[in-house]
Protein backbone atom coordinates (compact mmCIF):
# COMPACT_ATOMS: atom_id res chain seq x y z
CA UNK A 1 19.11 -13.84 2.33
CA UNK A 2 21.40 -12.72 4.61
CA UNK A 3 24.74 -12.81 5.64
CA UNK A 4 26.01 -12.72 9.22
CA UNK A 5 29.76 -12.56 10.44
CA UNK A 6 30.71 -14.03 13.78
CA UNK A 7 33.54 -13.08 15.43
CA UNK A 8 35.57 -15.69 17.83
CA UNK A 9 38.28 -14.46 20.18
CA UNK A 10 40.16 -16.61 22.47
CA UNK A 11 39.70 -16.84 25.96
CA UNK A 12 42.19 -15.75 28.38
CA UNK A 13 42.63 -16.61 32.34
CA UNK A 14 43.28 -13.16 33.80
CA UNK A 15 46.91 -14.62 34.96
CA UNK A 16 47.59 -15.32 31.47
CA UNK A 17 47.16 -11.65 30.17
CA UNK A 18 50.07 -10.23 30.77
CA UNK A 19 51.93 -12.11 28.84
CA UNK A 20 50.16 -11.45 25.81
CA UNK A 21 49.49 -8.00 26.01
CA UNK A 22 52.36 -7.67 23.53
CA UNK A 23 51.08 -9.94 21.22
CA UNK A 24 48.21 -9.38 18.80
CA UNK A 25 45.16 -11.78 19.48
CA UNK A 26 43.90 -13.43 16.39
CA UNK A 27 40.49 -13.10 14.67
CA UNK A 28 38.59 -15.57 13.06
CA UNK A 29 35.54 -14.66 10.83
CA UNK A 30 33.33 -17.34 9.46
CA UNK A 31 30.22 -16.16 7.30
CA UNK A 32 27.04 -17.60 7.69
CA UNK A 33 24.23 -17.36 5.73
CA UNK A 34 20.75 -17.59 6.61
CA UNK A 35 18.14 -18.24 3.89
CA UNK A 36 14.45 -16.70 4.87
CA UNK A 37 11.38 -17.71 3.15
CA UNK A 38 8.42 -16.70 3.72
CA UNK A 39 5.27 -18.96 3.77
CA UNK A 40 1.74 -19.35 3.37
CA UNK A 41 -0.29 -22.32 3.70
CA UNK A 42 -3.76 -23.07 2.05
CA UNK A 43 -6.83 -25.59 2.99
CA UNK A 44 -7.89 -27.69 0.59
CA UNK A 45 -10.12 -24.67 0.16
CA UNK A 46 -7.80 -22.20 -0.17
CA UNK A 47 -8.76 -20.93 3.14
CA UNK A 48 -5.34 -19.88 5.51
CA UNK A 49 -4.17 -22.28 7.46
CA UNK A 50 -2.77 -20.78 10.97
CA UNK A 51 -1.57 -22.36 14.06
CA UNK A 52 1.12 -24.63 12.45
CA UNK A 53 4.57 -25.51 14.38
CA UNK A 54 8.11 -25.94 12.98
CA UNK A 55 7.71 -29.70 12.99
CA UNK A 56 5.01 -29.26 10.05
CA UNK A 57 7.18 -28.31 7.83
CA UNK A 58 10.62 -29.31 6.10
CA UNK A 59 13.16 -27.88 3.81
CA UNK A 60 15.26 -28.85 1.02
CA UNK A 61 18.22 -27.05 -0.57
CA UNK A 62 18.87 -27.92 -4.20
CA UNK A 63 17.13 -31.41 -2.49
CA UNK A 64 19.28 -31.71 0.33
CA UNK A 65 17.46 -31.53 3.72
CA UNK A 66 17.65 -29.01 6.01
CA UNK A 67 17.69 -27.95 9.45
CA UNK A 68 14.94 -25.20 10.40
CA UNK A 69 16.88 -22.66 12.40
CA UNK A 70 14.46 -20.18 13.01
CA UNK A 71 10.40 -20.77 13.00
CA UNK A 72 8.07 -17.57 13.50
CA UNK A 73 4.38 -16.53 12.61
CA UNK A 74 6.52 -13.63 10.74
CA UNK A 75 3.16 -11.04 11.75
CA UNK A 76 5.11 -9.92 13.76
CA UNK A 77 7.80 -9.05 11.43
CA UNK A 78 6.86 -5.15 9.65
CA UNK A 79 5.57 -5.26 6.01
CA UNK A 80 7.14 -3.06 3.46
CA UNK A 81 4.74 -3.28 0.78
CA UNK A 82 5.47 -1.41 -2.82
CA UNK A 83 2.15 -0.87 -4.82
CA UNK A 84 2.99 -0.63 -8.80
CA UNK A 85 -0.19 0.61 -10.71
CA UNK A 86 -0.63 0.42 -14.28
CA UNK A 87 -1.29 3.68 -15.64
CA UNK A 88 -0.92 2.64 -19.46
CA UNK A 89 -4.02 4.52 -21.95
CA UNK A 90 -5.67 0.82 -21.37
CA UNK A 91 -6.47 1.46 -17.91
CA UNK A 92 -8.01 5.40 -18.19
CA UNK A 93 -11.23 4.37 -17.53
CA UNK A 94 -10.10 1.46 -14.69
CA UNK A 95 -8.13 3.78 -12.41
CA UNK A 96 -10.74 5.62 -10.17
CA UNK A 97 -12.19 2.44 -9.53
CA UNK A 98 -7.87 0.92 -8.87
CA UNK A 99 -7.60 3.57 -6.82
CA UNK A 100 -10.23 3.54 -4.49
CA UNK A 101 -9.81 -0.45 -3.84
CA UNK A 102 -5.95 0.36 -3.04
CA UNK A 103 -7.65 3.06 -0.64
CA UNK A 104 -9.07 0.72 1.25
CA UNK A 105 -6.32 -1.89 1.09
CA UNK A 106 -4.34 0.62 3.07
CA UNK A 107 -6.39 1.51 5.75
CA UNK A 108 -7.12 -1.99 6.40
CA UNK A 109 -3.25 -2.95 6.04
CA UNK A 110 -2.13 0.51 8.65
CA UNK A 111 -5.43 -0.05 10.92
CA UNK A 112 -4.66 -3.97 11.55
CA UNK A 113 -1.30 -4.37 11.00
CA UNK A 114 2.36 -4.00 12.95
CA UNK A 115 2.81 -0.03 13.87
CA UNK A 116 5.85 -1.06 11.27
CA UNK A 117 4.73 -1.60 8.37
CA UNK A 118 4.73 0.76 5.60
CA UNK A 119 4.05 1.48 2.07
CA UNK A 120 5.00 3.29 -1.24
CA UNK A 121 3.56 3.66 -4.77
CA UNK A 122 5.00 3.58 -8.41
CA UNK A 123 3.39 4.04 -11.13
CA UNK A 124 4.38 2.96 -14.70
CA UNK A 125 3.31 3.23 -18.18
CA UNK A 126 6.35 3.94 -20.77
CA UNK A 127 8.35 4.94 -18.31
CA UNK A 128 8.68 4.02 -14.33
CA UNK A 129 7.78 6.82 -11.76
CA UNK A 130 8.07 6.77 -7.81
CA UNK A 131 4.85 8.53 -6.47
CA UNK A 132 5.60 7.81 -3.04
CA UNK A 133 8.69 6.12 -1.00
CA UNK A 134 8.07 4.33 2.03
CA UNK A 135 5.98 6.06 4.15
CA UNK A 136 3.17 5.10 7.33
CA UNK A 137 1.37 8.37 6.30
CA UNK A 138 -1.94 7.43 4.09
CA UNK A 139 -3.00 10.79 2.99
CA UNK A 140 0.09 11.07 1.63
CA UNK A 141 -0.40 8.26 -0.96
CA UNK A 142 -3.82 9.22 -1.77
CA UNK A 143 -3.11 12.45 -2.65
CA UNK A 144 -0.39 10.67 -4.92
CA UNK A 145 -3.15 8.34 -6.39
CA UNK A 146 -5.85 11.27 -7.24
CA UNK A 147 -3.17 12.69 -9.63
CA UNK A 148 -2.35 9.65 -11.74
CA UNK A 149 -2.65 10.75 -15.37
CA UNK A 150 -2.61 7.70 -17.81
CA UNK A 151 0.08 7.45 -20.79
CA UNK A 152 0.77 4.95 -23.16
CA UNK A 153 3.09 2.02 -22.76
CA UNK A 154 3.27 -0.55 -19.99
CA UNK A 155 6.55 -0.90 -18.74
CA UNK A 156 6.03 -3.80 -16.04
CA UNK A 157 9.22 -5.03 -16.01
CA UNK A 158 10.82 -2.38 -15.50
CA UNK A 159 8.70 -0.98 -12.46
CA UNK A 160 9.43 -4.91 -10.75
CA UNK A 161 12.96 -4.23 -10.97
CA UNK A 162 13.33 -0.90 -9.29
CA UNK A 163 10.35 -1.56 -6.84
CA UNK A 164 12.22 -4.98 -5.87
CA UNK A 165 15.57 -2.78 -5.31
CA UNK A 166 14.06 -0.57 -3.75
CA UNK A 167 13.18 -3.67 -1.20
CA UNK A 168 15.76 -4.95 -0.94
CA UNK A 169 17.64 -2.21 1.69
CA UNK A 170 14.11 -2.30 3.81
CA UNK A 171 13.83 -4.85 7.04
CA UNK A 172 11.35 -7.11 7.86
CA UNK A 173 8.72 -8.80 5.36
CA UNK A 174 8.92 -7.57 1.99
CA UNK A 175 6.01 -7.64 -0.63
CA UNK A 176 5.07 -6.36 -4.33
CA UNK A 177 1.46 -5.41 -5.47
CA UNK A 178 0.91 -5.03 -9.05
CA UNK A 179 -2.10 -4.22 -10.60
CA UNK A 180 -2.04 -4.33 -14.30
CA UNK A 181 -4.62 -4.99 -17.33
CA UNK A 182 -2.51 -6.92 -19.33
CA UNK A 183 1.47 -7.16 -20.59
CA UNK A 184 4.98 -5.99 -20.58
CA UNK A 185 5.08 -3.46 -24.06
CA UNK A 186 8.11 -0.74 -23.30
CA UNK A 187 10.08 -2.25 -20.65
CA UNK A 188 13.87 -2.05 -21.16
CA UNK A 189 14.61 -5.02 -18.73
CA UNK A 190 13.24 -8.25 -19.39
CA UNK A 191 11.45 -11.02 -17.30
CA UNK A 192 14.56 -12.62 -16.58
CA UNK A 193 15.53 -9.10 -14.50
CA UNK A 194 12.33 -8.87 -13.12
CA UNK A 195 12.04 -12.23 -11.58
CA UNK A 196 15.92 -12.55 -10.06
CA UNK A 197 15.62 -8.60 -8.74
CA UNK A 198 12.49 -9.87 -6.60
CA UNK A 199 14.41 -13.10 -5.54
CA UNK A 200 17.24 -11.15 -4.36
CA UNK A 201 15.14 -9.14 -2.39
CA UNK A 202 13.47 -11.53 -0.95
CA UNK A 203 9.55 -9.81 -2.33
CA UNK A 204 6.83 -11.45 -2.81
CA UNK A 205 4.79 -10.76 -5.51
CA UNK A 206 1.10 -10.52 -6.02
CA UNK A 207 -0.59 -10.04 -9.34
CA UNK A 208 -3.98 -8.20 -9.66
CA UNK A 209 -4.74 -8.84 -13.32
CA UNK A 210 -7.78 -6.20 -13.60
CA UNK A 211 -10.43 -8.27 -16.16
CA UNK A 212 -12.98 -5.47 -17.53
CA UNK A 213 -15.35 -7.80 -18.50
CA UNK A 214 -15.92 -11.40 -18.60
CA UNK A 215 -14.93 -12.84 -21.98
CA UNK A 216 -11.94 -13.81 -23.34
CA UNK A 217 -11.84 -11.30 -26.53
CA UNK A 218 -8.84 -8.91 -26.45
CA UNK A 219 -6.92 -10.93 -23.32
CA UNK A 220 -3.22 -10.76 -23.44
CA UNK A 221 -2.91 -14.67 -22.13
CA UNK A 222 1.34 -14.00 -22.48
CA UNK A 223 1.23 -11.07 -20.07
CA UNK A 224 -1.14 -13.43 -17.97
CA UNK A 225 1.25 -16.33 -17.77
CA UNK A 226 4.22 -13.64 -17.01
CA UNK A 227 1.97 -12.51 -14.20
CA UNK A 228 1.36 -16.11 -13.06
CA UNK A 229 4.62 -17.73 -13.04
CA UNK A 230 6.17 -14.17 -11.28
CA UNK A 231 3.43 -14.81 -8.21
CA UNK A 232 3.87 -18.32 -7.79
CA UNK A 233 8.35 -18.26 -8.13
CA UNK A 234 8.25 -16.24 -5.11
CA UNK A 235 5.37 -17.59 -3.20
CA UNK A 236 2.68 -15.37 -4.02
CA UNK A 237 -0.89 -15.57 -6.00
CA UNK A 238 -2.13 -13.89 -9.37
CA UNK A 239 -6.19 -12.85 -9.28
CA UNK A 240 -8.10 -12.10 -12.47
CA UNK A 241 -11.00 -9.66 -10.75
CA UNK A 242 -13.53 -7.64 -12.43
CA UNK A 243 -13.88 -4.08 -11.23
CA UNK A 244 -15.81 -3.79 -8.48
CA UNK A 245 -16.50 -6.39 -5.31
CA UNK A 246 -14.04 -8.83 -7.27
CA UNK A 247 -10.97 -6.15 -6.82
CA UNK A 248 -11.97 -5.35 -3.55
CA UNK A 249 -12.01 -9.06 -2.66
CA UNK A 250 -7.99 -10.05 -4.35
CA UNK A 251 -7.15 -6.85 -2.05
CA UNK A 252 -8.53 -8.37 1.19
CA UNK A 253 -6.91 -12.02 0.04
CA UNK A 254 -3.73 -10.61 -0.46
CA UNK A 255 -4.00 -9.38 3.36
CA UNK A 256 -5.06 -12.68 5.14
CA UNK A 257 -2.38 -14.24 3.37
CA UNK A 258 -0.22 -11.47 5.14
CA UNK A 259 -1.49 -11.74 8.57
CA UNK A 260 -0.77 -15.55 8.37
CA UNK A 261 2.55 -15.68 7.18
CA UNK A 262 4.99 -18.01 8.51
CA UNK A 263 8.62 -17.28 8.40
CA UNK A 264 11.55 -20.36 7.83
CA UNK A 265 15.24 -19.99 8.33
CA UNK A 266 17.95 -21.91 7.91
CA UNK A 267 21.68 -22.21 7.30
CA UNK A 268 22.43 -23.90 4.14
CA UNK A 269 24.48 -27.05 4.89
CA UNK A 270 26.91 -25.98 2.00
CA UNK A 271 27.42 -23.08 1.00
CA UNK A 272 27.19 -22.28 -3.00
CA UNK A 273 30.40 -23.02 -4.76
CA UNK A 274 29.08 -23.43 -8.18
CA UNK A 275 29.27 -21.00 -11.49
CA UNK A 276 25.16 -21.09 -11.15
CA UNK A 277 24.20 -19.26 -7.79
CA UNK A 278 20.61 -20.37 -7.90
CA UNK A 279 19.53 -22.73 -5.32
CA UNK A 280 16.11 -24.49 -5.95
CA UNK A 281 14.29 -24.32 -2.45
CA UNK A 282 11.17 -26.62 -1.84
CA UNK A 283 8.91 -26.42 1.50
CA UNK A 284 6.80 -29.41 1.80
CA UNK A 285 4.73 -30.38 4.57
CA UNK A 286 4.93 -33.42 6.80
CA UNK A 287 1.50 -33.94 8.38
CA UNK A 288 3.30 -34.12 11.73
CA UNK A 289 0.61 -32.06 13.86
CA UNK A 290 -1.68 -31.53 11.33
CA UNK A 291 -2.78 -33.65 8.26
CA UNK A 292 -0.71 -32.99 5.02
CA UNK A 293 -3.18 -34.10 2.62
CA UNK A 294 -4.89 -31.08 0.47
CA UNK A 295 -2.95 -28.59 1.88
CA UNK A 296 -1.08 -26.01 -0.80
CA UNK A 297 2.22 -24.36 0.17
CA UNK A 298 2.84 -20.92 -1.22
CA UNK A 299 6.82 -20.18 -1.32
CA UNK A 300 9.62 -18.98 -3.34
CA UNK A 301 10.90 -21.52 -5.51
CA UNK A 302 14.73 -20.41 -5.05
CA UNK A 303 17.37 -17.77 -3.87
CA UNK A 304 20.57 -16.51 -5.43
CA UNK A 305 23.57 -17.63 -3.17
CA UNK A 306 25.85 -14.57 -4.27
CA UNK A 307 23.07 -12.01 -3.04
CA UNK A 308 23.82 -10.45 0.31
């Protein structure tokens, strides 16, 4: 969310001027803010849905209705995308195989994307570490990549928090990656943190919960609903691949969903006077050029009306 300031002078006849040059001319400030969410829109089978208008959608603010300010296809808004690998003991023998699907997640994402966008890498096991900042320049962060070294401790939370931060100063579309075998064990910040850092900033978050194999022995299912509810509270998606095709598959999801992003804005009728800041947001859709029925909207569930 951000906030605007408009500045309002009055207007003077030119044989009124003179007389006022003496005087000083008042300013009035009045701050606005405009809420942005991003949002995606799925078929019945969870196919993209494109070509949608302003009219398809509405917007309601702790449930009062809105007025849609601004309406974009927001591809052509840059991506600032922060990939947070898990490089925790559990995932030694998982990261040549992490590493070369984020490969080609990157070329695809700087090959067919806006000359914009850009990327940077953390990793994080006990403790959080910034391989990369922002950067357009791929061989940088695959040189970064070939020297993970794995460590014990997972500290997930943490890495959310400083990646979403990190976001938060960056223009443009703003998204988190996270590919992780399992749950939070070392992080110093809690969910709670995790989840309203990535609201402020405005990131979407997409879980890649790496599966080794197919059974259920061993899963962490409370690192798995963490995962969950974190994509879906700020309009993203969580994937459970196996290594291999499966991985390379979430990757190439996660980037249609990019590439058909729509962007809302709007200026909330009244502006948050309460002790609690968050504002419930819910996008619906209204089947007025296209039929509503079956179709599954992917957006952030809130914002914090005290963020900037």
């Amino acid at each position: 969310m951000k906030r605007r300031t408009w500045l309002a002078a009055p207007f003077l006849l030119a044989q009124e001027a003179p007389c006022l040059l003496a005087q000083e001319l008042p300013t009035i400030r009045v701050n606005v803010k405009l809420v942005r969410v991003q949002v995606t829109v799925k078929s019945a089978q969870g196919e993209p849905v494109g070509g949608l208008k302003r009219e398809d959608f509405a917007v309601e603010d702790k449930g009062v209705p809105q007025e849609i300010a601004i309406f974009e296809r927001s591809t052509a808004q840059p991506l600032s995308v922060s990939l947070l690998i898990d490089t925790s003991l559990s995932t030694a023998t998982n990261l040549e195989y992490q590493s070369r699907a984020i490969q080609g997640f990157l070329r695809a994402l700087f090959r067919e994307g806006n000359p914009g966008d850009r990327a940077s890498l953390y990793s994080f096991q006990d403790e959080v570490r910034m391989e990369t900042g922002f950067t357009r320049t791929l061989d940088r962060i695959l040189k970064a990549l070939s020297k993970l070294k794995p460590d014990s401790g997972t500290s997930l939370y943490d890495a959310l928090w400083f990646a979403a931060h990190d976001l938060e100063r960056r223009d443009g579309r703003r998204v988190l990656v996270v590919v992780t075998d399992g749950g939070d064990t070392t992080s110093r910040k809690k969910y709670r943190d995790a989840i309203e850092a990535a609201q402020r900033a405005d990131a979407v978050i997409y879980s890649i919960l790496v599966v080794p194999i197919a059974a259920d022995v061993g899963r962490n299912i409370g690192g798995e609903n963490a995962l969950a509810t974190l994509a879906a509270n700020t309009g993203g998606r969580i994937f459970q691949p196996t290594l291999g095709k499966q991985l390379d598959a979430a990757f190439a999801a996660i980037l249609s969903d990019l590439r058909t992003q729509y962007l809302l804005g709007y200026y909330p009728r009244q502006l948050p006077t309460d002790a609690k800041p968050f504002h419930p947001v819910r996008i619906r859709m209204t089947g007025a050029t296209v039929p509503a029925e079956g179709l599954q909207v992917l957006a952030r569930n809130g914002y914090y009306g005290d963020s900037d």
